[in-house]
N, C-alpha and C. Protein backbone atom coordinates (compact mmCIF):
# COMPACT_ATOMS: atom_id res chain seq x y z
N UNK A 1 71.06 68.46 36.99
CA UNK A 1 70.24 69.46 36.28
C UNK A 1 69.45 70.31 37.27
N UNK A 2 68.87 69.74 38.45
CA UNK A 2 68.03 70.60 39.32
C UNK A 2 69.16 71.73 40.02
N UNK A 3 70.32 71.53 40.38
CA UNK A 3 70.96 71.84 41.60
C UNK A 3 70.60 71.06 42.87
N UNK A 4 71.64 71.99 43.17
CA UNK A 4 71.67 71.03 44.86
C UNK A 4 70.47 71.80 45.49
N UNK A 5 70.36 71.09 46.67
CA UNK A 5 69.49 71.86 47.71
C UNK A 5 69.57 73.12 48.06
N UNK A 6 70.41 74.05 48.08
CA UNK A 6 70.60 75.35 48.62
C UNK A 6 69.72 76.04 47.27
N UNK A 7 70.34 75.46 46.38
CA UNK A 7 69.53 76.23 44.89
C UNK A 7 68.05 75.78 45.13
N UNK A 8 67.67 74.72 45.13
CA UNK A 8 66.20 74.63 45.10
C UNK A 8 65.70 75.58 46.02
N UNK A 9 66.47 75.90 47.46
CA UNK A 9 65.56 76.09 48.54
C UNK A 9 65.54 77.32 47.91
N UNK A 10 66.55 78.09 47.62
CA UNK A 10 66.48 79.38 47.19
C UNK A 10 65.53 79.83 46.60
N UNK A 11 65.42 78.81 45.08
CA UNK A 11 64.54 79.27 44.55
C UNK A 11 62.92 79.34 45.13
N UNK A 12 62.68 78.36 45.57
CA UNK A 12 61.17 78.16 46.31
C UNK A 12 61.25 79.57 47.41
N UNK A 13 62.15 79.93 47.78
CA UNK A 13 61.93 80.67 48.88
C UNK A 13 61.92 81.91 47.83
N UNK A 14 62.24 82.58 47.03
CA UNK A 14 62.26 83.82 45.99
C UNK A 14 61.36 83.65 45.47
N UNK A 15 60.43 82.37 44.69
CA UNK A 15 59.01 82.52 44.49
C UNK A 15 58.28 82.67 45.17
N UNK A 16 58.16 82.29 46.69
CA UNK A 16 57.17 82.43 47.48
C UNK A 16 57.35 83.85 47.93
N UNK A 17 58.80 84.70 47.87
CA UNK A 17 58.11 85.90 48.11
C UNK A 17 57.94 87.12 46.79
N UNK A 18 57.79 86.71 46.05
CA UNK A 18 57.24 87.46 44.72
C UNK A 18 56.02 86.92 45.04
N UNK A 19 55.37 85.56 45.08
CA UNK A 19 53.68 85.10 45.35
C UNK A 19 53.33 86.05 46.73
N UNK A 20 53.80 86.39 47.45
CA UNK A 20 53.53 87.17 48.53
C UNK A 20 53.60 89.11 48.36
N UNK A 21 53.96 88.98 47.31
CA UNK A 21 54.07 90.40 47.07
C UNK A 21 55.32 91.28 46.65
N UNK A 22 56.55 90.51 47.25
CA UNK A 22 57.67 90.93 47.40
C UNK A 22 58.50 90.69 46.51
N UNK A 23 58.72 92.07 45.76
CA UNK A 23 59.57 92.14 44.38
C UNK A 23 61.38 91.54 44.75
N UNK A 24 61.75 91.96 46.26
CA UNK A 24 62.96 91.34 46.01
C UNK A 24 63.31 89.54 46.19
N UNK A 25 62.39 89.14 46.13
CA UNK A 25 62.26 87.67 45.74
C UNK A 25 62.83 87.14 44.51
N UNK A 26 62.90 88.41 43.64
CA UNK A 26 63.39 87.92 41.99
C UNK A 26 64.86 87.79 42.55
N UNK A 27 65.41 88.57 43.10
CA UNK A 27 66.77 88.51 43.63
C UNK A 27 67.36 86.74 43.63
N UNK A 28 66.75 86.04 44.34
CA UNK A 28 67.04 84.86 44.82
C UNK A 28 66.92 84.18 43.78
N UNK A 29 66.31 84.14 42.75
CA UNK A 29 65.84 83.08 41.22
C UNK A 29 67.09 83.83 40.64
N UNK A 30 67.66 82.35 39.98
CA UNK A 30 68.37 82.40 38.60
C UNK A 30 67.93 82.62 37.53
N UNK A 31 68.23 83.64 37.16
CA UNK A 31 67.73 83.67 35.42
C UNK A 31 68.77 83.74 34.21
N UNK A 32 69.84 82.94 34.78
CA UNK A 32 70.72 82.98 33.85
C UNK A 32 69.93 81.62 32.60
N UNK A 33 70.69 81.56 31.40
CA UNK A 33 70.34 79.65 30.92
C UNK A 33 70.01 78.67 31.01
N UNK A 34 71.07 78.56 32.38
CA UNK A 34 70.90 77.32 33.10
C UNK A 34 69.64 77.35 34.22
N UNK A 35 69.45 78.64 34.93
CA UNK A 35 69.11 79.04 35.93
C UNK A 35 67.41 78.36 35.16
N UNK A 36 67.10 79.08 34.15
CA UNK A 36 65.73 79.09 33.17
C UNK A 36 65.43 77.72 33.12
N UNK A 37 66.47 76.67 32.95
CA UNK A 37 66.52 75.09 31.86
C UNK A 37 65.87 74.33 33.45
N UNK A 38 66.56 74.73 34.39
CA UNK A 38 67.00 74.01 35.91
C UNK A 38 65.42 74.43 36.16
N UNK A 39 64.97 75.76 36.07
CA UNK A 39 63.46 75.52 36.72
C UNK A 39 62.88 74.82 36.25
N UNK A 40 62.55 74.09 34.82
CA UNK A 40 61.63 73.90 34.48
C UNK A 40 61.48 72.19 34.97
N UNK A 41 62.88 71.51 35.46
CA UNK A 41 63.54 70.32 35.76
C UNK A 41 62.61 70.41 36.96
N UNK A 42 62.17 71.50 37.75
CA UNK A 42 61.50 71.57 38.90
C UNK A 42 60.25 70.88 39.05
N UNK A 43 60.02 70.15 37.86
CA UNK A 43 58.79 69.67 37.63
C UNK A 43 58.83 68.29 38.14
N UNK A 44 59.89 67.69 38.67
CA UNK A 44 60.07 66.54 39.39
C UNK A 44 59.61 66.52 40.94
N UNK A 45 59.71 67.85 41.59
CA UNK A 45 59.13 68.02 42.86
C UNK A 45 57.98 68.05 43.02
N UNK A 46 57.11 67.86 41.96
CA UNK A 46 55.69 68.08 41.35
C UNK A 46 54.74 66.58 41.58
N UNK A 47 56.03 65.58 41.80
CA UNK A 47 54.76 64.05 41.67
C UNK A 47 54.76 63.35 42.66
N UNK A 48 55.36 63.51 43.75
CA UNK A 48 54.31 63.21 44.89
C UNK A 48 53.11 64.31 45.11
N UNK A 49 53.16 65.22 44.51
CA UNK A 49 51.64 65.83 44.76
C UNK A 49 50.91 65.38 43.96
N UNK A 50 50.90 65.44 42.29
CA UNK A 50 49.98 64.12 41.44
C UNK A 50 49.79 63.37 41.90
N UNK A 51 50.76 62.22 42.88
CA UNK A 51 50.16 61.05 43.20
C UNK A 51 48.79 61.42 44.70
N UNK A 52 49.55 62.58 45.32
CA UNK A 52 48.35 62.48 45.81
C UNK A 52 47.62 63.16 45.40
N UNK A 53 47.17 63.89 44.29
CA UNK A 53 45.61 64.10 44.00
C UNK A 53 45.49 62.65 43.28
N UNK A 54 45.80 61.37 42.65
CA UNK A 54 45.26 60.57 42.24
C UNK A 54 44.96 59.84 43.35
N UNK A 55 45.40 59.52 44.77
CA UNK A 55 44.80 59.37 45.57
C UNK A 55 43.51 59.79 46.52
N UNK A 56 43.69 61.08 46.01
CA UNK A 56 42.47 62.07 46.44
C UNK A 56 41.34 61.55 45.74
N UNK A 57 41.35 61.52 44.54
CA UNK A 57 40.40 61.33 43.66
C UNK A 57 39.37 60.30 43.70
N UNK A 58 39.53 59.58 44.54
CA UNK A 58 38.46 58.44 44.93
C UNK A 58 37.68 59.08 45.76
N UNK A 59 38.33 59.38 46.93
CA UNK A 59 37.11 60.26 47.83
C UNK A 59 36.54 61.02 47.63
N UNK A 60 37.28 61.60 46.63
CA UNK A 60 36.16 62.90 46.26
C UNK A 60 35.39 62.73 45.21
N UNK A 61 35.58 61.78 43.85
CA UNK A 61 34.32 61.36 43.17
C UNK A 61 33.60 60.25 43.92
N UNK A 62 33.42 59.82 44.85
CA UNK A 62 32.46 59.15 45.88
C UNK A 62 31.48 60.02 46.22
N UNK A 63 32.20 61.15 46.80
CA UNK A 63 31.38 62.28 47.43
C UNK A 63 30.35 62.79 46.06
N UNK A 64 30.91 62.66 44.97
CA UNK A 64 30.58 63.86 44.18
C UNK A 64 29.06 63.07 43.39
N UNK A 65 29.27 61.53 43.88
CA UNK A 65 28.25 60.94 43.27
C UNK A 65 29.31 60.27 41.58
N UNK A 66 30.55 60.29 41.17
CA UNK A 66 30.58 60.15 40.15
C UNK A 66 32.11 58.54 40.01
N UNK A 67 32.31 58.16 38.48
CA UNK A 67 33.25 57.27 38.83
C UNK A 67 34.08 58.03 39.02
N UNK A 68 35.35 57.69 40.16
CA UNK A 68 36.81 57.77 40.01
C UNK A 68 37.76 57.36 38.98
N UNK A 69 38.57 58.07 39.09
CA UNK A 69 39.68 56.51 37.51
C UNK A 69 40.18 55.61 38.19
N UNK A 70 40.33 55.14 37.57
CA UNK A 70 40.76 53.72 38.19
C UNK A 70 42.52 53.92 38.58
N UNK A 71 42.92 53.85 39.62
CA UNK A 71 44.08 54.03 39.63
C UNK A 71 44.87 52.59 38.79
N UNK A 72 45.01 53.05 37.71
CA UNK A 72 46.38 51.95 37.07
C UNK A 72 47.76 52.51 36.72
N UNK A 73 48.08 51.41 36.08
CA UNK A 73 49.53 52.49 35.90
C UNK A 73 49.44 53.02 34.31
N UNK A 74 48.57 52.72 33.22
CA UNK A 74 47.83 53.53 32.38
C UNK A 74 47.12 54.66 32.38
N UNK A 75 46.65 54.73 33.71
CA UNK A 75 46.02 56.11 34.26
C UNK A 75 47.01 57.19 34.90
N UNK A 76 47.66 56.79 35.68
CA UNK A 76 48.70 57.33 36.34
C UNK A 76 49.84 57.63 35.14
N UNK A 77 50.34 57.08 34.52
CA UNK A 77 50.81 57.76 32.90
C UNK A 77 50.22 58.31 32.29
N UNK A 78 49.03 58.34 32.12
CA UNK A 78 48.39 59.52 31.30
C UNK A 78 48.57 60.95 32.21
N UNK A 79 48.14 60.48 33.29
CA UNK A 79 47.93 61.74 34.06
C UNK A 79 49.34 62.52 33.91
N UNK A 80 50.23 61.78 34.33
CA UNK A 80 51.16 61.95 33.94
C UNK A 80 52.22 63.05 32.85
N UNK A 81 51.77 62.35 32.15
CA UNK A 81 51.59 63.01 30.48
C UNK A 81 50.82 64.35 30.43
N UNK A 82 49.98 64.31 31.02
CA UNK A 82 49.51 65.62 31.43
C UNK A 82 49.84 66.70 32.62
N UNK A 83 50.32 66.09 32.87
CA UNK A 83 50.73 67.02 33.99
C UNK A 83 52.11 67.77 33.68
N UNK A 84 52.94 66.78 32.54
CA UNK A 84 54.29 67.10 31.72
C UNK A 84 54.08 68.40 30.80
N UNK A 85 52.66 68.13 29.98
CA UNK A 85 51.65 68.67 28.99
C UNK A 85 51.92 70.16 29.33
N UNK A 86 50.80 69.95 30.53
CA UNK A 86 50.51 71.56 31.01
C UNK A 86 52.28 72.51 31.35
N UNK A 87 52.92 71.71 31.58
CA UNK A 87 54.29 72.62 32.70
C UNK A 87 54.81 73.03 31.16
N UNK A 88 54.86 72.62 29.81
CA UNK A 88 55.94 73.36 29.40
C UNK A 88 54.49 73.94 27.98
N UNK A 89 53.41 73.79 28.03
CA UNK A 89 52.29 74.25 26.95
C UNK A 89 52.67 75.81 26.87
N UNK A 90 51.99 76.14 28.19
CA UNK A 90 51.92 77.61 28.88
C UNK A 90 53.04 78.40 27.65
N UNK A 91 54.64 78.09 28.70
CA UNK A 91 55.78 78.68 28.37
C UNK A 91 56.06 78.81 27.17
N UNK A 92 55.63 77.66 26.27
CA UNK A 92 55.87 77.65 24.83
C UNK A 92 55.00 78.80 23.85
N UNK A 93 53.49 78.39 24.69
CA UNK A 93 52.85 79.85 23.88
C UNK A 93 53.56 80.77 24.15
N UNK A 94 53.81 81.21 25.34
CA UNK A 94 54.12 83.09 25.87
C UNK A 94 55.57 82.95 25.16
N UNK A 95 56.38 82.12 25.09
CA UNK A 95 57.65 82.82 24.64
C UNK A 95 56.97 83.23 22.54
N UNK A 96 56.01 82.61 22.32
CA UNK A 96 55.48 83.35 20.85
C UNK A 96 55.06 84.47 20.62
N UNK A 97 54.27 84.70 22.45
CA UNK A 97 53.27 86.25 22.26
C UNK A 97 54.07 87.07 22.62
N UNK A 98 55.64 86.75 23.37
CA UNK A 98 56.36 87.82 23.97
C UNK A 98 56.22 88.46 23.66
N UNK A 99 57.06 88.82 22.41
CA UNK A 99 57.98 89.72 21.96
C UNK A 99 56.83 90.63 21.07
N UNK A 100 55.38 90.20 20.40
CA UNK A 100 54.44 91.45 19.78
C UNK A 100 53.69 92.09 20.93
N UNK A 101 53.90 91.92 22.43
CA UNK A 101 53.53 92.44 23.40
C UNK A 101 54.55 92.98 24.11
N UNK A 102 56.05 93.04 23.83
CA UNK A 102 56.79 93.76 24.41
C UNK A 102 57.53 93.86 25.57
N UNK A 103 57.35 91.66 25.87
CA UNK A 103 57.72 91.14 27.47
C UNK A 103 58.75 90.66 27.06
N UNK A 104 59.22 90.35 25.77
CA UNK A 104 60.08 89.27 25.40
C UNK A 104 61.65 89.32 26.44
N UNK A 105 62.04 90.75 26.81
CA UNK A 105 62.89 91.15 27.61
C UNK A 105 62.66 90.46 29.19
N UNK A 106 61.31 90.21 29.16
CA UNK A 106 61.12 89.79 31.00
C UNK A 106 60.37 88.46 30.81
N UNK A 107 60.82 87.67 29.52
CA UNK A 107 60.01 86.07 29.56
C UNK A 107 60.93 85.35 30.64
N UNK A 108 62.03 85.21 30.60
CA UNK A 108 62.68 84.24 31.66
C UNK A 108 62.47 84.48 32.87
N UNK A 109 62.36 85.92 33.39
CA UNK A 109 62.12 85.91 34.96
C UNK A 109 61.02 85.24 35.09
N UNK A 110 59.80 85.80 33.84
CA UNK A 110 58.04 85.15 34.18
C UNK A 110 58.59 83.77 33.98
N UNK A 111 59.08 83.32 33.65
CA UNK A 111 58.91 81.71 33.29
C UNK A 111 59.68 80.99 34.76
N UNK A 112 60.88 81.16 34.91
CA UNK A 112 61.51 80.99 36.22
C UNK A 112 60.81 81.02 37.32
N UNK A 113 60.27 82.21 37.45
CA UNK A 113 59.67 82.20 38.57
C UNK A 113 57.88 81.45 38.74
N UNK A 114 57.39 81.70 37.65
CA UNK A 114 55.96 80.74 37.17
C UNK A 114 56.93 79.27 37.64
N UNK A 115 57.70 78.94 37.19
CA UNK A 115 58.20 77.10 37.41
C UNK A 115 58.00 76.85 38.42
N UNK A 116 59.01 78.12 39.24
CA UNK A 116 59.15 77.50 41.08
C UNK A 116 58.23 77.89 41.88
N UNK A 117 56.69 79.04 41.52
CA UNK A 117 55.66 78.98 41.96
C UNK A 117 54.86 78.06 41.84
N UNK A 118 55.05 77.18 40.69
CA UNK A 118 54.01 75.82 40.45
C UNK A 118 54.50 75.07 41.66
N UNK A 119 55.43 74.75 41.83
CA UNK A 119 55.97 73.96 43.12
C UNK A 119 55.04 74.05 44.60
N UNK A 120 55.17 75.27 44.80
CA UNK A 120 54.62 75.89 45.80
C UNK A 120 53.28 75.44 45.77
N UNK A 121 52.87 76.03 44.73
CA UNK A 121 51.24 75.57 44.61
C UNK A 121 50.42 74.28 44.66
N UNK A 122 51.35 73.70 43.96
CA UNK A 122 51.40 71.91 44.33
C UNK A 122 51.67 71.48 45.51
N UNK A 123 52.27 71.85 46.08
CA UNK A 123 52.20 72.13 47.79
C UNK A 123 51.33 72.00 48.61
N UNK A 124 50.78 73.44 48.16
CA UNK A 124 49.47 73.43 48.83
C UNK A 124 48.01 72.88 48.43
N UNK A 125 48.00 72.35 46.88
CA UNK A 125 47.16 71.73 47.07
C UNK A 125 46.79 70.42 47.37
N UNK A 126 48.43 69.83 47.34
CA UNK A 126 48.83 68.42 47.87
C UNK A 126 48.14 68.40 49.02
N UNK A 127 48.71 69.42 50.08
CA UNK A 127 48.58 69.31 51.29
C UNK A 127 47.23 69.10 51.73
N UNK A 128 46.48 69.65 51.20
CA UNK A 128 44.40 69.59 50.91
C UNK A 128 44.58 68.45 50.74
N UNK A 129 45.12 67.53 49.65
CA UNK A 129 44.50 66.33 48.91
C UNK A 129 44.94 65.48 50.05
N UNK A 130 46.56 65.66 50.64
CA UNK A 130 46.53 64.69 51.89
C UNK A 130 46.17 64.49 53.12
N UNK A 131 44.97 65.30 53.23
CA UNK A 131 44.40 65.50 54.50
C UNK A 131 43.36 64.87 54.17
N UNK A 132 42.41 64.65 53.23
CA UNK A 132 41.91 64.22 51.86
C UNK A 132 41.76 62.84 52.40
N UNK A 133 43.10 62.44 52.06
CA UNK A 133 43.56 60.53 51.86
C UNK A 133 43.73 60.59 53.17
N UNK A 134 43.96 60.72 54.25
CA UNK A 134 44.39 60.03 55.45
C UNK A 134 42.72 60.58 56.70
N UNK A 135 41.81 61.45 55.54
CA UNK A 135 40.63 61.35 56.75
C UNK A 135 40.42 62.76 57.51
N UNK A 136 41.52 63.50 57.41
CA UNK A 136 41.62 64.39 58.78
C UNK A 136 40.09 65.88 57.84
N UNK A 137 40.73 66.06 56.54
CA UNK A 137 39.56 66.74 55.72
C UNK A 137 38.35 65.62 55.40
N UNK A 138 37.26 65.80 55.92
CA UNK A 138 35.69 64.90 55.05
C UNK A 138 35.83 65.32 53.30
N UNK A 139 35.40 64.44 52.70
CA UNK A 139 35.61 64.69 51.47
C UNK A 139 35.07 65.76 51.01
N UNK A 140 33.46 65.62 51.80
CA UNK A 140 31.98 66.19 51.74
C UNK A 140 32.74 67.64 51.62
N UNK A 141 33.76 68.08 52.81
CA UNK A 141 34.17 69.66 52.92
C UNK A 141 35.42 69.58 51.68
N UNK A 142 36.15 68.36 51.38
CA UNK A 142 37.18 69.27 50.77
C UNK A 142 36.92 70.17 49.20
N UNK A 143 36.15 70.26 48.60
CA UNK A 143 35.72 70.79 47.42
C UNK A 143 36.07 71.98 47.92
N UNK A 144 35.26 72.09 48.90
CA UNK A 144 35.35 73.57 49.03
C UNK A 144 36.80 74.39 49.72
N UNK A 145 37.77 73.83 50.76
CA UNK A 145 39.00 73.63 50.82
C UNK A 145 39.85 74.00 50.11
N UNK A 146 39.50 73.17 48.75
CA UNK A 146 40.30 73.20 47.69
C UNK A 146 40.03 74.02 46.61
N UNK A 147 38.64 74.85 46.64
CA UNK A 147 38.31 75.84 45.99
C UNK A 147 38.92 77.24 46.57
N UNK A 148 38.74 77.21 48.15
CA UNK A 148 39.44 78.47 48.75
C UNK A 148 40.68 78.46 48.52
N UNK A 149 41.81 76.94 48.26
CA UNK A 149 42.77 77.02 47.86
C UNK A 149 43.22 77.63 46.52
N UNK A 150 42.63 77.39 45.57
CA UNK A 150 42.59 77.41 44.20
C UNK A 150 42.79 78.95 44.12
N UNK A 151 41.64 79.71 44.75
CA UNK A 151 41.48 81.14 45.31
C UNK A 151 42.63 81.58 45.44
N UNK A 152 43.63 81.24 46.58
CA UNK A 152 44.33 82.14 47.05
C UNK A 152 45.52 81.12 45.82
N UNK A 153 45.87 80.44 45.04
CA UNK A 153 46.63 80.45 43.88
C UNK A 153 46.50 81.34 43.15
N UNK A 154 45.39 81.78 42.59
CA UNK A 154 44.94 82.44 41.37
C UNK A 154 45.68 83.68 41.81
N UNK A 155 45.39 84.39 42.96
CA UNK A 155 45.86 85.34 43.92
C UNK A 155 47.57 85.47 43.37
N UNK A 156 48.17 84.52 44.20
CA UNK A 156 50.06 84.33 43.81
C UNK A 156 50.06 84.68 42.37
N UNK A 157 49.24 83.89 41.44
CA UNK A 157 49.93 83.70 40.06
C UNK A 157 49.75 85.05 39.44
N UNK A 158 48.88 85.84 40.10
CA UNK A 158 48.82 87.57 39.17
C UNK A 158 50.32 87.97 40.77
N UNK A 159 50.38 87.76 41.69
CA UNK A 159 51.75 88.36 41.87
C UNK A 159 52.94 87.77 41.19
N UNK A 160 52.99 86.77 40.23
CA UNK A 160 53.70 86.69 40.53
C UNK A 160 54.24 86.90 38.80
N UNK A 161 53.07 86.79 37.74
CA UNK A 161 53.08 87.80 36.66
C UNK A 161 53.15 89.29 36.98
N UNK A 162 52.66 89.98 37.61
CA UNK A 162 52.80 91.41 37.72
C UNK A 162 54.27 91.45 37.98
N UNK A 163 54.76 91.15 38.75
CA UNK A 163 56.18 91.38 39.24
C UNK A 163 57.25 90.46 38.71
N UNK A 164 57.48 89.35 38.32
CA UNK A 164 58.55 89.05 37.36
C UNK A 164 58.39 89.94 36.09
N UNK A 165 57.03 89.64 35.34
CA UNK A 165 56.76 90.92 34.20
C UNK A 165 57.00 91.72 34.36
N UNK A 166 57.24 92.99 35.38
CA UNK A 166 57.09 94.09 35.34
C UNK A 166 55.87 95.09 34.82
N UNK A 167 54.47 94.74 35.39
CA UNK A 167 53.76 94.82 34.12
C UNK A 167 52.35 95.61 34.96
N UNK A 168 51.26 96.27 34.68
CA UNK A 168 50.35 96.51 35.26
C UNK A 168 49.24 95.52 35.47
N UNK A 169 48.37 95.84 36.44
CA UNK A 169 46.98 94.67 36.58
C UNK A 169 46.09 94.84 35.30
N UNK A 170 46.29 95.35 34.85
CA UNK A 170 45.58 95.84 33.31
C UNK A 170 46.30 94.70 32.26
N UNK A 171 47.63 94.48 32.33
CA UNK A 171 48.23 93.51 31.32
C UNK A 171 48.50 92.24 32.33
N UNK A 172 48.62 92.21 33.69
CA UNK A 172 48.67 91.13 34.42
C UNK A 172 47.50 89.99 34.28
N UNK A 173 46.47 90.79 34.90
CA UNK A 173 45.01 89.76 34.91
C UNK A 173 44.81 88.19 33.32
N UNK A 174 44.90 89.27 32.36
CA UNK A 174 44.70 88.53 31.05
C UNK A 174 45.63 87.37 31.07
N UNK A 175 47.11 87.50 31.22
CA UNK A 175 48.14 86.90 31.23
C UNK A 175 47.38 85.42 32.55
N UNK A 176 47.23 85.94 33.77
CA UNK A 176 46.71 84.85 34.60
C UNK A 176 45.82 84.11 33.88
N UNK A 177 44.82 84.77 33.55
CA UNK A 177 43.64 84.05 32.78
C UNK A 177 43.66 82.69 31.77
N UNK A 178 44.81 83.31 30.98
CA UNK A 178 45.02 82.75 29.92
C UNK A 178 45.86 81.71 30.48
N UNK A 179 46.48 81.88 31.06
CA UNK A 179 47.67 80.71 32.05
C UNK A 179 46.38 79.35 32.32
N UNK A 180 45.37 80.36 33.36
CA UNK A 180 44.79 79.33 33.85
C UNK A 180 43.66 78.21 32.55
N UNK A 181 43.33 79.30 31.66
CA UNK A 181 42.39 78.50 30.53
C UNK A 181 43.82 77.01 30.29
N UNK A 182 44.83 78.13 29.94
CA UNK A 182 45.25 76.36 28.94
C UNK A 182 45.45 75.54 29.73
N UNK A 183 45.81 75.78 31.23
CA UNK A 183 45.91 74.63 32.12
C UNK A 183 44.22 73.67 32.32
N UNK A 184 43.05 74.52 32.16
CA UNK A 184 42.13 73.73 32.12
C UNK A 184 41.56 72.99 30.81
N UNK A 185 42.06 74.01 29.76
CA UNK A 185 41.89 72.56 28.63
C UNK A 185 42.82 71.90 28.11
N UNK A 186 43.90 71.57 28.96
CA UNK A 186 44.99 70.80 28.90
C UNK A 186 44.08 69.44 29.33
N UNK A 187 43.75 69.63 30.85
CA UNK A 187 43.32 68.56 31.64
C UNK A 187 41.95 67.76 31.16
N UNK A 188 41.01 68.84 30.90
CA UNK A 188 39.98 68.57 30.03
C UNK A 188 39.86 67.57 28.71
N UNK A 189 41.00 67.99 27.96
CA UNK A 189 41.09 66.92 27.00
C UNK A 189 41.76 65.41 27.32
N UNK A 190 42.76 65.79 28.07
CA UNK A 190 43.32 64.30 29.03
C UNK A 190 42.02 63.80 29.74
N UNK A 191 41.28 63.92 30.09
CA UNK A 191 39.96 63.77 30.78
C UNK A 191 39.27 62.94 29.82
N UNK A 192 39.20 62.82 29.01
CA UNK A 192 38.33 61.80 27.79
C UNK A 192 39.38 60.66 27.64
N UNK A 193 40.73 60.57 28.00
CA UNK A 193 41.48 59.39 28.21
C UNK A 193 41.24 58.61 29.12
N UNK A 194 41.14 59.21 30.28
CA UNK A 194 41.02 58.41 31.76
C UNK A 194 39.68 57.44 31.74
C-alpha cells in the first residue's frame, strides 16, 4: 500500500519542496487514486516520532512543574488513537467544504501533499523531542525549540495550502488555521483520557 522506497522518497522530497516554496514539487506527488489512498498509509512513518514525543514528555512535564502520563501501553494507544484521529479528521471535513468553496477540483493535490508534509513535520519535531530524550536539548530550553519549530511548520503548511490549492493568502491563511484548530482540539479532548 505505501510503495516502495523510490515512491516514498519522491514523495517526501515533492512535499518538502512545495513546504519550501516550490510549486514544481507537485510534479513529484501522485495524485492519481492510488497515489491519494498511499499518502494517507504515510501515516505509518509517523510513530517513531509519537513514540518519541511520549518519551519527550516526561522531561518536559518535570520542567513544566506538571504530571507526565504515565507511559503504558493504555496511554500509548490512546495516544495513538489520536494521532490516527487527527491524520484523517482534517481531510474528511475539507473534502465537505470543498466543493461550496470551489477547491473540490484541487482536494487531492491539498490532501496528498498535506499527508507527505505531516511526515516531514514529524520529523522535525521528532528530531527536537530526541535531543529532548538523550540530553543534548535541556528540557528547561526545549519549549521554546519546539515553539520556534512549530513556527516554522505553521510557515510550510500555508505553503503548502497556497500551492497544492492554487489559492491566495486571503483563502490560504483560514484553511491553515482551521487545519491547525482541529488538530488542537483533537488532542485536547484525548487529553482528558490520559
Amino acid at each position: 500500500m505505501m510503495g516502495g522506497l523510490s515512491t516514498i522518497r519522491n514523495s517526501l522530497v515533492g512535499a518538502w519542496q512545495v513546504m519550501l516554496g516550490r510549486a514544481e514539487g507537485l510534479n513529484r506527488l501522485d495524485f492519481s487514486l492510488e497515489g491519494f489512498w498511499r499518502s494517507f498509509a504515510a501515516v505509518i512513518l509517523l510513530v517513531p516520532f509519537l513514540l518519541l514525543m511520549m518519551l519527550a514528555e516526561r522531561p518536559l512535564a518535570e520542567e513544566a512543574g506538571i504530571d507526565a502520563v504515565p507511559l503504558t501501553a493504555s496511554s500509548m494507544a490512546l495516544q495513538g488513537i489520536a494521532m490516527l484521529t487527527e491524520w484523517f479528521a482534517f481531510p474528511l471535513f475539507f473534502a465537505a467544504i470543498a466543493r461550496p468553496f470551489g477547491l473540490s477540483s484541487r482536494y487531492v493535490p491539498f490532501i496528498v501533499t498535506r499527508n507527505w508534509a505531516q511526515v516531514i513535520v514529524g520529523a522535525m519535531i521528532g528530531a527536537v523531542e530526541a535531543l529532548v530524550v538523550v540530553g543534548v536539548i535541556p528540557a528547561a530550553a526545549a519549549s521554546f525549540v519546539i515553539l520556534a519549530a512549530f513556527a516554522v511548520t505553521l510557515r510550510f503548511s500555508y505553503m503548502v495550502v497556497r500551492l497544492s490549492l492554487a489559492v491566495s493568502m486571503g483563502m490560504a491563511l483560514p484553511i491553515v488555521v482551521l487545519d491547525l484548530l482541529f488538530s488542537l482540539t483533537i488532542w485536547t479532548v484525548f487529553d482528558r483520557f490520559f
